[in-house]
PDB file of N, CA and C in Angstrom:
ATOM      1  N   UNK A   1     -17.151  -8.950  72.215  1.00  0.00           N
ATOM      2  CA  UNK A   1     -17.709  -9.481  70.989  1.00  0.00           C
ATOM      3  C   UNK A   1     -16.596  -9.866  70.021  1.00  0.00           C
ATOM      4  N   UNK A   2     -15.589  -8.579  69.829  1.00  0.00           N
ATOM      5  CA  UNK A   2     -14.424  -9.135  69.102  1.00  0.00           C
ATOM      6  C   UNK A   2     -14.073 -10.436  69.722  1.00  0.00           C
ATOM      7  N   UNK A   3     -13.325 -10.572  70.628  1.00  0.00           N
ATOM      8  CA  UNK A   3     -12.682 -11.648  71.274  1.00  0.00           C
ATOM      9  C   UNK A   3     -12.821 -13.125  71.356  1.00  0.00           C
ATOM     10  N   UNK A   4     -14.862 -12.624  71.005  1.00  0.00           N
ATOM     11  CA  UNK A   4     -15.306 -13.912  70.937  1.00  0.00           C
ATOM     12  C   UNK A   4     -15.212 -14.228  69.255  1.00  0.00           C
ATOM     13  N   UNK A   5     -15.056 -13.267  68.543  1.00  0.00           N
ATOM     14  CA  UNK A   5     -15.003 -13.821  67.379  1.00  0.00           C
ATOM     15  C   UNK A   5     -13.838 -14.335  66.791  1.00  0.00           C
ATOM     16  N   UNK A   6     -12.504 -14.008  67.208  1.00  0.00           N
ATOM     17  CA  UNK A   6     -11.347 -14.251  67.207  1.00  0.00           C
ATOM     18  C   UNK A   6     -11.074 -15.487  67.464  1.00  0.00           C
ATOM     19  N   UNK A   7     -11.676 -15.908  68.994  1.00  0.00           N
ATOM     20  CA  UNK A   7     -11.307 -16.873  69.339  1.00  0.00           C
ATOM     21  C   UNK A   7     -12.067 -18.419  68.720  1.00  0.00           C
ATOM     22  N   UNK A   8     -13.445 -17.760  67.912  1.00  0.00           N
ATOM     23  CA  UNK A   8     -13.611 -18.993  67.316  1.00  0.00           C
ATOM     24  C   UNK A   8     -13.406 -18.949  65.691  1.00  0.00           C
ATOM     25  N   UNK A   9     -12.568 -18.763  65.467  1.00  0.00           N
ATOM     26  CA  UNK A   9     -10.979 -17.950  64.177  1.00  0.00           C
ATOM     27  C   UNK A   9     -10.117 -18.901  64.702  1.00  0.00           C
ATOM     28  N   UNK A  10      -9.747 -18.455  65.437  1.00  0.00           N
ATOM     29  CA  UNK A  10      -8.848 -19.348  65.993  1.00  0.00           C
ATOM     30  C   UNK A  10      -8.776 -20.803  65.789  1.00  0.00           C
ATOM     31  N   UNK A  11     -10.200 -20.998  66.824  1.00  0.00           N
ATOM     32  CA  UNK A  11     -10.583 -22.532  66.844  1.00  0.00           C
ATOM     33  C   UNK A  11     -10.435 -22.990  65.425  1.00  0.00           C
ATOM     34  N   UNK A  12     -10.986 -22.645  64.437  1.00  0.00           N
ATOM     35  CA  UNK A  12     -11.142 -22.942  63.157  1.00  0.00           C
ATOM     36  C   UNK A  12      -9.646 -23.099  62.537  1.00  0.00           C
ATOM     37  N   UNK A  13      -8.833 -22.567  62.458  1.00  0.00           N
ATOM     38  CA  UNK A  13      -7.613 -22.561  62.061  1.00  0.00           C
ATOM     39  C   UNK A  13      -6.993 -23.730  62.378  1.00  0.00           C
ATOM     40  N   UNK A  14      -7.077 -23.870  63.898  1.00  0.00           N
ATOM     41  CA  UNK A  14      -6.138 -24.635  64.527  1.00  0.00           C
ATOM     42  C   UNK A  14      -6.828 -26.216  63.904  1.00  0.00           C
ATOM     43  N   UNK A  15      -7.932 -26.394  64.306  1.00  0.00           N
ATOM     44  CA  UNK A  15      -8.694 -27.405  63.725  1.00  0.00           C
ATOM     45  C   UNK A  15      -8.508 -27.778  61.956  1.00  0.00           C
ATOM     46  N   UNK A  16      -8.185 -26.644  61.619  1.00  0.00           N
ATOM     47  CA  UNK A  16      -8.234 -27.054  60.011  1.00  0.00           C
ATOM     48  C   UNK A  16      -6.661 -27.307  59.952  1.00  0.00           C
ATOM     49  N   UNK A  17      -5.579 -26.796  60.453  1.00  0.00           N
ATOM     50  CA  UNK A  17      -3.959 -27.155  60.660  1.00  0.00           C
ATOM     51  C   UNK A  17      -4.038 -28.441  60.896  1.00  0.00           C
ATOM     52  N   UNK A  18      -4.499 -29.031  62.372  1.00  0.00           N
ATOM     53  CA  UNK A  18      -4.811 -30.183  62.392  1.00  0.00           C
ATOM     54  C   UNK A  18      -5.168 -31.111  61.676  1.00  0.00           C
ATOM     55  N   UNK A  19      -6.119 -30.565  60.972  1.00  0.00           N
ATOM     56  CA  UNK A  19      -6.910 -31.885  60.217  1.00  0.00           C
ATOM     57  C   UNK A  19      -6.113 -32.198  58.906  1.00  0.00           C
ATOM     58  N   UNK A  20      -5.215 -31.115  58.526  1.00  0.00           N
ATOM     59  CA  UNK A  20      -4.436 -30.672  57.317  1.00  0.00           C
ATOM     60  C   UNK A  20      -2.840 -31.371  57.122  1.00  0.00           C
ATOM     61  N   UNK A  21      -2.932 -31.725  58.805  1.00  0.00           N
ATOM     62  CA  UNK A  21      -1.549 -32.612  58.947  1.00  0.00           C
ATOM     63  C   UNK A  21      -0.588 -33.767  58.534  1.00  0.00           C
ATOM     64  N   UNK A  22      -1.801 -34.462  58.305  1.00  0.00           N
ATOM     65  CA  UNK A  22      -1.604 -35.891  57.694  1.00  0.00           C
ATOM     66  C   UNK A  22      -1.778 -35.831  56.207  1.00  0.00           C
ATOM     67  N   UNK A  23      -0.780 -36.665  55.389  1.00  0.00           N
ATOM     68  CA  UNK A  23      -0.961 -36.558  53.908  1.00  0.00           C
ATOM     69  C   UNK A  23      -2.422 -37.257  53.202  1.00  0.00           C
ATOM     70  N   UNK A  24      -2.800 -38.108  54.126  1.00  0.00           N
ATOM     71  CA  UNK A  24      -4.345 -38.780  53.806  1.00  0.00           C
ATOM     72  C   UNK A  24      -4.926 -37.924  53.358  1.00  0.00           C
ATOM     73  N   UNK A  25      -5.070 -36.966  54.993  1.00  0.00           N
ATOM     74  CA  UNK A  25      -6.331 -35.645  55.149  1.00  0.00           C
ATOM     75  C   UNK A  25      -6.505 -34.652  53.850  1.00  0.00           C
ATOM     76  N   UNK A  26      -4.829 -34.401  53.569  1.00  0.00           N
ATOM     77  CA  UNK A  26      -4.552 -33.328  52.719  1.00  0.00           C
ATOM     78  C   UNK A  26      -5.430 -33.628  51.548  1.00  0.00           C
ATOM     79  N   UNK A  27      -4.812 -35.462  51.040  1.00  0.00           N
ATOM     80  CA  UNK A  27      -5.141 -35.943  49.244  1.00  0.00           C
ATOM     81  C   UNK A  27      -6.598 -36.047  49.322  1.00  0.00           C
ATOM     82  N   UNK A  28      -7.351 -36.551  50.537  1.00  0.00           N
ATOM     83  CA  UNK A  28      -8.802 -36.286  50.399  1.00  0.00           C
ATOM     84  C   UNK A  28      -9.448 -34.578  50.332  1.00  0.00           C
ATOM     85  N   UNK A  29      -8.672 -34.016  50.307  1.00  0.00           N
ATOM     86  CA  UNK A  29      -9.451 -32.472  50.697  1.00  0.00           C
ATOM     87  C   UNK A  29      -9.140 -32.209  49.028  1.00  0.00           C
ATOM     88  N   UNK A  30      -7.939 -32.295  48.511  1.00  0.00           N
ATOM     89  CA  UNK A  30      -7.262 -31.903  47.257  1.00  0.00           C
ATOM     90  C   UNK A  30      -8.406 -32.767  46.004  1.00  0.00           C
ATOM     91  N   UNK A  31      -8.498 -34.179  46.499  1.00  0.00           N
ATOM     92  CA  UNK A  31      -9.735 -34.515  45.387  1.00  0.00           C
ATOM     93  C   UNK A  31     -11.139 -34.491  45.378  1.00  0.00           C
ATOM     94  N   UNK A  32     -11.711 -33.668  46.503  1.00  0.00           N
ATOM     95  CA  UNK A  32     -12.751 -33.203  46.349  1.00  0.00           C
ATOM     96  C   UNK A  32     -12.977 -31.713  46.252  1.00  0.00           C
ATOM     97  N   UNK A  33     -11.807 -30.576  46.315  1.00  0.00           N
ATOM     98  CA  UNK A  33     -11.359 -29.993  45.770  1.00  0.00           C
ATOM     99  C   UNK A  33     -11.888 -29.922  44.420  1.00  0.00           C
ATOM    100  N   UNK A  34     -10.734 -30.443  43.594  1.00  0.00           N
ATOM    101  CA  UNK A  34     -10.770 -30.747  42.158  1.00  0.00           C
ATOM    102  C   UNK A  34     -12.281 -31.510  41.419  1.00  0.00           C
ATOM    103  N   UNK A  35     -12.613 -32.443  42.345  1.00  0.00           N
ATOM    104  CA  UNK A  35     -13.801 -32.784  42.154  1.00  0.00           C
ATOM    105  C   UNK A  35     -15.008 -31.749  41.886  1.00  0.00           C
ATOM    106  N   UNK A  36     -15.205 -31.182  42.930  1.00  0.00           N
ATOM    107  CA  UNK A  36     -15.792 -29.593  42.606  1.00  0.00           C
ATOM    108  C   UNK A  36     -15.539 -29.236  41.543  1.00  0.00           C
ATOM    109  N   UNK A  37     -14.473 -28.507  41.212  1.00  0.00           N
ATOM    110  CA  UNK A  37     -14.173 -27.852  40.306  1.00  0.00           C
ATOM    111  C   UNK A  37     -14.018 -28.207  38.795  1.00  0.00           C
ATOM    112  N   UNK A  38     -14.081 -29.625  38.916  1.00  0.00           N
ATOM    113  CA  UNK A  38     -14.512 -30.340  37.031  1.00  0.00           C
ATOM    114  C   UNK A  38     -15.901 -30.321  36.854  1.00  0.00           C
ATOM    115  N   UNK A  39     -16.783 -30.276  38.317  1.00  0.00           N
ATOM    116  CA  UNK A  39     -18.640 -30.751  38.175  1.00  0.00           C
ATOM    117  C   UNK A  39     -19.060 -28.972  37.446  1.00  0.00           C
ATOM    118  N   UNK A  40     -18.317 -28.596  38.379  1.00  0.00           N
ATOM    119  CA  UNK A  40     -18.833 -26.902  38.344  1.00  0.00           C
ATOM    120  C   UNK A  40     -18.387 -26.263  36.544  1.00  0.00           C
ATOM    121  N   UNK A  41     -17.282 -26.703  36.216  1.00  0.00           N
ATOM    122  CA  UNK A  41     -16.727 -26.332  34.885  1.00  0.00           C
ATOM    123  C   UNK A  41     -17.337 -27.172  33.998  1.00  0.00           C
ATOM    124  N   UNK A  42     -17.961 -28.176  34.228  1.00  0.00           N
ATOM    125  CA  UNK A  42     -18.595 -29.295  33.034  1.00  0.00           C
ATOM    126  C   UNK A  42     -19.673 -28.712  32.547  1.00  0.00           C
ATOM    127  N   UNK A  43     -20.681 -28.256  34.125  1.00  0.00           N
ATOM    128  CA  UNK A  43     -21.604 -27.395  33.975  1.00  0.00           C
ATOM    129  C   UNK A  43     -22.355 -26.279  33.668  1.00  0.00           C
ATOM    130  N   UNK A  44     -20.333 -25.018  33.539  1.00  0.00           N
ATOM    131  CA  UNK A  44     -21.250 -23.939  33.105  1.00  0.00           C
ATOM    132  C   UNK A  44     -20.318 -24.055  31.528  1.00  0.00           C
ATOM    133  N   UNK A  45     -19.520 -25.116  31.392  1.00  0.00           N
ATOM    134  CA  UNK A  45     -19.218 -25.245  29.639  1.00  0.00           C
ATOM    135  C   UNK A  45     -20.809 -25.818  29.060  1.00  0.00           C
ATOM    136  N   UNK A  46     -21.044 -26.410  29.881  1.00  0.00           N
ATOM    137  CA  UNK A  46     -22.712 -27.101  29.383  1.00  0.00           C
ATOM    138  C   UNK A  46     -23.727 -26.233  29.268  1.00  0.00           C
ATOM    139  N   UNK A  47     -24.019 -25.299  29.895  1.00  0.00           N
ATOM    140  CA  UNK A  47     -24.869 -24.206  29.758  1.00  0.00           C
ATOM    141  C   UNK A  47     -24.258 -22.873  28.466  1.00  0.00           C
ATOM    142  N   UNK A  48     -23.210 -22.833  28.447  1.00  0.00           N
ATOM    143  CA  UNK A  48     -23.008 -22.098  27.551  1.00  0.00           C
ATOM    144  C   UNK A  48     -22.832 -22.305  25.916  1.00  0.00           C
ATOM    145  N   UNK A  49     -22.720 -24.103  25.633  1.00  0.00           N
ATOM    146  CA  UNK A  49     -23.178 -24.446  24.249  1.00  0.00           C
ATOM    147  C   UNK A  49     -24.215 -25.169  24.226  1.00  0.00           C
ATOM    148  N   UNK A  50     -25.429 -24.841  25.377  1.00  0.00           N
ATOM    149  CA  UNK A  50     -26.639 -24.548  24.832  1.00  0.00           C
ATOM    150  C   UNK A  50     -27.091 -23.683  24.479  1.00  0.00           C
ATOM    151  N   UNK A  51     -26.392 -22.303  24.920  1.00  0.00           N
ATOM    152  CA  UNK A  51     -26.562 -20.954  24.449  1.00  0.00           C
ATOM    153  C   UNK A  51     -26.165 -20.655  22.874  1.00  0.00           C
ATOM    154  N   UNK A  52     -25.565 -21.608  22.510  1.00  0.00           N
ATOM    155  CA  UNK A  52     -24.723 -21.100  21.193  1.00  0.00           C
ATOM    156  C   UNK A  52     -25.512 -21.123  20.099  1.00  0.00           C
ATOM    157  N   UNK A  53     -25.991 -22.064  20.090  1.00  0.00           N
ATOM    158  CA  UNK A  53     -27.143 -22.359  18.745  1.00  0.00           C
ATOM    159  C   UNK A  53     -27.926 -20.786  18.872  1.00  0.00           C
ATOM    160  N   UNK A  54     -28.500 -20.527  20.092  1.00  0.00           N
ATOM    161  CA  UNK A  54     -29.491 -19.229  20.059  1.00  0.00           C
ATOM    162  C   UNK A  54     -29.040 -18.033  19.597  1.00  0.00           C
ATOM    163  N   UNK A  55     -27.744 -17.842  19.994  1.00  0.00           N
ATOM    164  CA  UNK A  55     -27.133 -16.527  19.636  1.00  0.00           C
ATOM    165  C   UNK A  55     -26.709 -16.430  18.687  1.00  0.00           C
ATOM    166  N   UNK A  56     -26.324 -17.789  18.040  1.00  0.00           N
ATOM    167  CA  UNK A  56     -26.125 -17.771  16.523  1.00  0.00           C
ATOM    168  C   UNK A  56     -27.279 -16.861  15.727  1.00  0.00           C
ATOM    169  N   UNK A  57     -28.433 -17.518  16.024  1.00  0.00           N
ATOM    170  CA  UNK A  57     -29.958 -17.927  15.096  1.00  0.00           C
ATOM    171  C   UNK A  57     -29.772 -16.102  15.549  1.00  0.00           C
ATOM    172  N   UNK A  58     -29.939 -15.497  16.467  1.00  0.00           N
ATOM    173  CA  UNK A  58     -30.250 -14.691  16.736  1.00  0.00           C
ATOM    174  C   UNK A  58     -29.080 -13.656  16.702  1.00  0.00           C
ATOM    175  N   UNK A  59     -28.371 -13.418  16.032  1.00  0.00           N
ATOM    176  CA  UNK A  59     -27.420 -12.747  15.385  1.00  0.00           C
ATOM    177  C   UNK A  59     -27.284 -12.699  14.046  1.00  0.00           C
ATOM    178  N   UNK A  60     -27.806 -13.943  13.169  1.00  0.00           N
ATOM    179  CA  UNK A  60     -27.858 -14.158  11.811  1.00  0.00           C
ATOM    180  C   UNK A  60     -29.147 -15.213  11.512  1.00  0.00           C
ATOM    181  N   UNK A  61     -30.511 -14.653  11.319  1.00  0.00           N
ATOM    182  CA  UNK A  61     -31.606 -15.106  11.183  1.00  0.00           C
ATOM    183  C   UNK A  61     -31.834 -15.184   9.832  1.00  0.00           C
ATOM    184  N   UNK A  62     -31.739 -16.413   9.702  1.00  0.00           N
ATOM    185  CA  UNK A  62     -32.376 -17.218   8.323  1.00  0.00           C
ATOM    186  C   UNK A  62     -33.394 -16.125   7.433  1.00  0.00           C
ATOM    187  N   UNK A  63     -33.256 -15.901   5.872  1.00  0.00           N
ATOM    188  CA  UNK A  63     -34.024 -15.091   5.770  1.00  0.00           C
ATOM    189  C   UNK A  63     -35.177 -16.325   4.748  1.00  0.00           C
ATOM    190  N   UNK A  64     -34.971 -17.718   5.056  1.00  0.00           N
ATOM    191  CA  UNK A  64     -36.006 -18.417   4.032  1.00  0.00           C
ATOM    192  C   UNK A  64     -36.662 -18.877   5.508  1.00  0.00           C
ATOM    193  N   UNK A  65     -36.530 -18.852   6.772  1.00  0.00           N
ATOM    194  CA  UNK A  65     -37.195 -19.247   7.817  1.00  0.00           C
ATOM    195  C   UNK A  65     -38.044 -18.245   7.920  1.00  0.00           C
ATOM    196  N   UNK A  66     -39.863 -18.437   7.077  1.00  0.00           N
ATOM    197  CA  UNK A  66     -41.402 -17.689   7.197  1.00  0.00           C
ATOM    198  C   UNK A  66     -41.422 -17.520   8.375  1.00  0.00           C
ATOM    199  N   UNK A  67     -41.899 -18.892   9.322  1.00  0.00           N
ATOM    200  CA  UNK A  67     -42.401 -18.685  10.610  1.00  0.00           C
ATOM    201  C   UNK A  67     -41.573 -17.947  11.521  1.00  0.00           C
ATOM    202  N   UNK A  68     -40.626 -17.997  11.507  1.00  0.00           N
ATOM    203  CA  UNK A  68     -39.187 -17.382  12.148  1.00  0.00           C
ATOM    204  C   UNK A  68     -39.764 -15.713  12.038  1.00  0.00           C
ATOM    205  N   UNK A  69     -39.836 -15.497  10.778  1.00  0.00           N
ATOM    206  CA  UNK A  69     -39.764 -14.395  10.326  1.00  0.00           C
ATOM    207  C   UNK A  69     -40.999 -13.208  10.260  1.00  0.00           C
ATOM    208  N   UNK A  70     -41.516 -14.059  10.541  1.00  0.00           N
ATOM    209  CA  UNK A  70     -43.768 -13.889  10.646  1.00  0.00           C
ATOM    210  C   UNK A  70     -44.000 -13.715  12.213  1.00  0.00           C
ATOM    211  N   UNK A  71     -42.741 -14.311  13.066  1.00  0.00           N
ATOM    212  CA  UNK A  71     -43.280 -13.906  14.246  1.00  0.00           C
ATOM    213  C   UNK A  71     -42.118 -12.819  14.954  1.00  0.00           C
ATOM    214  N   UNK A  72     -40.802 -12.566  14.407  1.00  0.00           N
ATOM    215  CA  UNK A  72     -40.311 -11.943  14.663  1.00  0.00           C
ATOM    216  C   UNK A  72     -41.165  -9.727  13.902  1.00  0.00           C
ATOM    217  N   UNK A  73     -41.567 -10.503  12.816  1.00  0.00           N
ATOM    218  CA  UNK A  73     -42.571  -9.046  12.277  1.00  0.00           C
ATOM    219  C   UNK A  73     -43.814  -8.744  13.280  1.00  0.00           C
ATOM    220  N   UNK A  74     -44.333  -9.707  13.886  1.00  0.00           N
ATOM    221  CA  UNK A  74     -45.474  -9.800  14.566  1.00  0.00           C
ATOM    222  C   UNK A  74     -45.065  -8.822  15.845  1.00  0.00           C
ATOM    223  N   UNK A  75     -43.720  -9.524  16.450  1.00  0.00           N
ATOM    224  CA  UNK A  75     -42.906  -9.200  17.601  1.00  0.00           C
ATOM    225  C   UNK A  75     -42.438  -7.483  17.511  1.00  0.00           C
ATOM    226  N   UNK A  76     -42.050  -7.227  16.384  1.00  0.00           N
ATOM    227  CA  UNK A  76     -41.621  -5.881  16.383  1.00  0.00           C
ATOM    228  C   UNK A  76     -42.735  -4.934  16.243  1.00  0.00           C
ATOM    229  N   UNK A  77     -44.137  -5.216  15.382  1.00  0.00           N
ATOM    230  CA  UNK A  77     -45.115  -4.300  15.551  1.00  0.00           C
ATOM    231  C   UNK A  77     -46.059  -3.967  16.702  1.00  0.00           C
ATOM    232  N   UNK A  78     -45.541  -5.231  18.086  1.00  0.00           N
ATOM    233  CA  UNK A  78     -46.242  -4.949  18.949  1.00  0.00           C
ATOM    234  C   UNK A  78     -46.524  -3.713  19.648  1.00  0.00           C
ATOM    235  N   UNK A  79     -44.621  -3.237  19.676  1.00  0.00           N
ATOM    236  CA  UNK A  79     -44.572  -1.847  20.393  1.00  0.00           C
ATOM    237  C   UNK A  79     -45.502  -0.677  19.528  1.00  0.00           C
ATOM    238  N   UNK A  80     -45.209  -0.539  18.446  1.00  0.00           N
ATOM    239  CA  UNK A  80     -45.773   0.454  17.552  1.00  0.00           C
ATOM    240  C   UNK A  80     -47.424   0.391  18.118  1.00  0.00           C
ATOM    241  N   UNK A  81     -48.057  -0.802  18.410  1.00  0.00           N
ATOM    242  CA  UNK A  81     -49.553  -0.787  18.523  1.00  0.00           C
ATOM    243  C   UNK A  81     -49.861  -0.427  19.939  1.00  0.00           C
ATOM    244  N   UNK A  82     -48.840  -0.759  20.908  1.00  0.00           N
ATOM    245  CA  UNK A  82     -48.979  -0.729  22.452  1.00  0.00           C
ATOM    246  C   UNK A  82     -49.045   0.873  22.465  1.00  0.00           C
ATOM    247  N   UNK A  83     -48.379   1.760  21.531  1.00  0.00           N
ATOM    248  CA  UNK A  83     -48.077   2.947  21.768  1.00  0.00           C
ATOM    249  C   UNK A  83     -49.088   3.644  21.101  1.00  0.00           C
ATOM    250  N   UNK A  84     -49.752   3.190  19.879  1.00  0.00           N
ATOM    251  CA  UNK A  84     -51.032   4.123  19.452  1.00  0.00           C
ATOM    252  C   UNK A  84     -52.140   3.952  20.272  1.00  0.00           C
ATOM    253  N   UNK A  85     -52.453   2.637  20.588  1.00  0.00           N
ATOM    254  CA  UNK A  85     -53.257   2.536  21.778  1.00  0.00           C
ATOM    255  C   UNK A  85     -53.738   3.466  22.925  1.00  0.00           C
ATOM    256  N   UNK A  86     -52.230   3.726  23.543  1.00  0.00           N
ATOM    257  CA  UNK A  86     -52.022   4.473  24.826  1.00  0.00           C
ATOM    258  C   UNK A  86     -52.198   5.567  24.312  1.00  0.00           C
ATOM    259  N   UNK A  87     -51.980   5.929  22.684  1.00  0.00           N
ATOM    260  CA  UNK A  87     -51.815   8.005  22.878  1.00  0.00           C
ATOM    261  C   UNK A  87     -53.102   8.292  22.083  1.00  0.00           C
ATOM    262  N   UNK A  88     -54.009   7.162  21.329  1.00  0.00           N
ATOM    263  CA  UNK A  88     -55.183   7.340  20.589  1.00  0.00           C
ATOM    264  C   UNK A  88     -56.330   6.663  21.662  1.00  0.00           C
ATOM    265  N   UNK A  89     -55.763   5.664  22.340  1.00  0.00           N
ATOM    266  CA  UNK A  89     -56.880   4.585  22.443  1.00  0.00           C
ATOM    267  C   UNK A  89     -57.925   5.021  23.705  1.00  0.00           C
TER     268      UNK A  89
END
Protein backbone atom coordinates (compact mmCIF):
# COMPACT_ATOMS: atom_id res chain seq x y z
CA UNK A 1 0.00 0.00 0.00
CA UNK A 2 2.90 2.26 0.99
CA UNK A 3 4.75 1.62 -2.21
CA UNK A 4 1.90 2.22 -4.11
CA UNK A 5 1.54 5.46 -2.64
CA UNK A 6 5.04 6.55 -3.05
CA UNK A 7 5.21 5.62 -6.29
CA UNK A 8 2.37 7.76 -7.41
CA UNK A 9 4.47 10.75 -5.28
CA UNK A 10 6.75 10.09 -7.32
CA UNK A 11 4.89 10.16 -10.55
CA UNK A 12 3.62 13.52 -9.47
CA UNK A 13 6.90 15.11 -8.77
CA UNK A 14 8.59 13.97 -11.67
CA UNK A 15 5.67 15.21 -13.86
CA UNK A 16 5.46 18.52 -12.09
CA UNK A 17 9.75 18.87 -12.53
CA UNK A 18 8.94 18.27 -15.97
CA UNK A 19 6.31 20.43 -16.65
CA UNK A 20 8.31 23.11 -14.45
CA UNK A 21 11.24 22.98 -16.93
CA UNK A 22 10.63 25.33 -19.46
CA UNK A 23 10.49 29.14 -18.61
CA UNK A 24 6.94 29.36 -20.55
CA UNK A 25 5.56 26.55 -18.15
CA UNK A 26 7.08 28.24 -15.10
CA UNK A 27 5.60 32.23 -16.15
CA UNK A 28 2.20 30.55 -16.84
CA UNK A 29 2.00 28.71 -13.43
CA UNK A 30 3.56 32.06 -11.61
CA UNK A 31 0.54 34.21 -13.23
CA UNK A 32 -2.10 32.21 -12.34
CA UNK A 33 -0.53 31.82 -9.19
CA UNK A 34 -0.70 35.49 -8.48
CA UNK A 35 -3.86 35.62 -10.30
CA UNK A 36 -5.41 33.59 -7.49
CA UNK A 37 -4.08 35.35 -5.03
CA UNK A 38 -5.27 39.17 -6.03
CA UNK A 39 -9.13 37.43 -6.77
CA UNK A 40 -8.90 35.78 -3.29
CA UNK A 41 -7.43 39.13 -1.46
CA UNK A 42 -9.89 41.53 -3.43
CA UNK A 43 -12.47 39.33 -1.99
CA UNK A 44 -11.94 38.88 1.53
CA UNK A 45 -10.73 42.93 1.63
CA UNK A 46 -14.37 43.13 0.10
CA UNK A 47 -16.12 41.24 2.66
CA UNK A 48 -14.50 42.83 5.42
CA UNK A 49 -15.52 46.66 4.55
CA UNK A 50 -18.80 45.44 4.30
CA UNK A 51 -18.44 44.45 7.76
CA UNK A 52 -17.26 47.83 8.85
CA UNK A 53 -20.20 50.00 8.70
CA UNK A 54 -21.94 47.15 11.12
CA UNK A 55 -19.44 47.00 13.72
CA UNK A 56 -19.16 50.49 13.77
CA UNK A 57 -23.19 51.03 14.26
CA UNK A 58 -22.85 48.27 16.61
CA UNK A 59 -20.13 49.35 18.86
CA UNK A 60 -21.37 53.02 18.97
CA UNK A 61 -25.24 53.15 18.42
CA UNK A 62 -26.74 56.37 17.60
CA UNK A 63 -28.61 57.52 20.59
CA UNK A 64 -31.20 59.93 18.24
CA UNK A 65 -31.75 56.58 16.03
CA UNK A 66 -35.82 55.67 17.79
CA UNK A 67 -36.26 52.75 15.56
CA UNK A 68 -32.70 51.55 16.10
CA UNK A 69 -33.30 51.95 19.57
CA UNK A 70 -37.11 50.63 19.99
CA UNK A 71 -35.97 47.49 18.57
CA UNK A 72 -32.79 46.99 20.15
CA UNK A 73 -35.15 47.58 23.79
CA UNK A 74 -37.64 45.19 22.27
CA UNK A 75 -34.51 42.77 21.58
CA UNK A 76 -33.14 42.88 25.09
CA UNK A 77 -36.55 42.30 26.94
CA UNK A 78 -37.09 39.24 25.04
CA UNK A 79 -34.88 37.12 27.30
CA UNK A 80 -36.35 38.57 30.55
CA UNK A 81 -39.99 37.36 29.11
CA UNK A 82 -38.69 33.92 27.62
CA UNK A 83 -37.57 33.34 31.25
CA UNK A 84 -40.77 34.36 33.29
CA UNK A 85 -42.67 32.40 30.97
CA UNK A 86 -40.71 29.18 31.54
CA UNK A 87 -40.51 29.65 35.55
CA UNK A 88 -44.29 31.25 35.90
CA UNK A 89 -45.89 30.27 32.67
Amino acid sequence: MAVGRNAVLLGVGVAGVSYLSTKANRSKVKNIWFSAKDKTMSFLNRKCSELDPLIEKAGHPDPYDHEDNKMVDEGAMYGVHYYNNAKHG
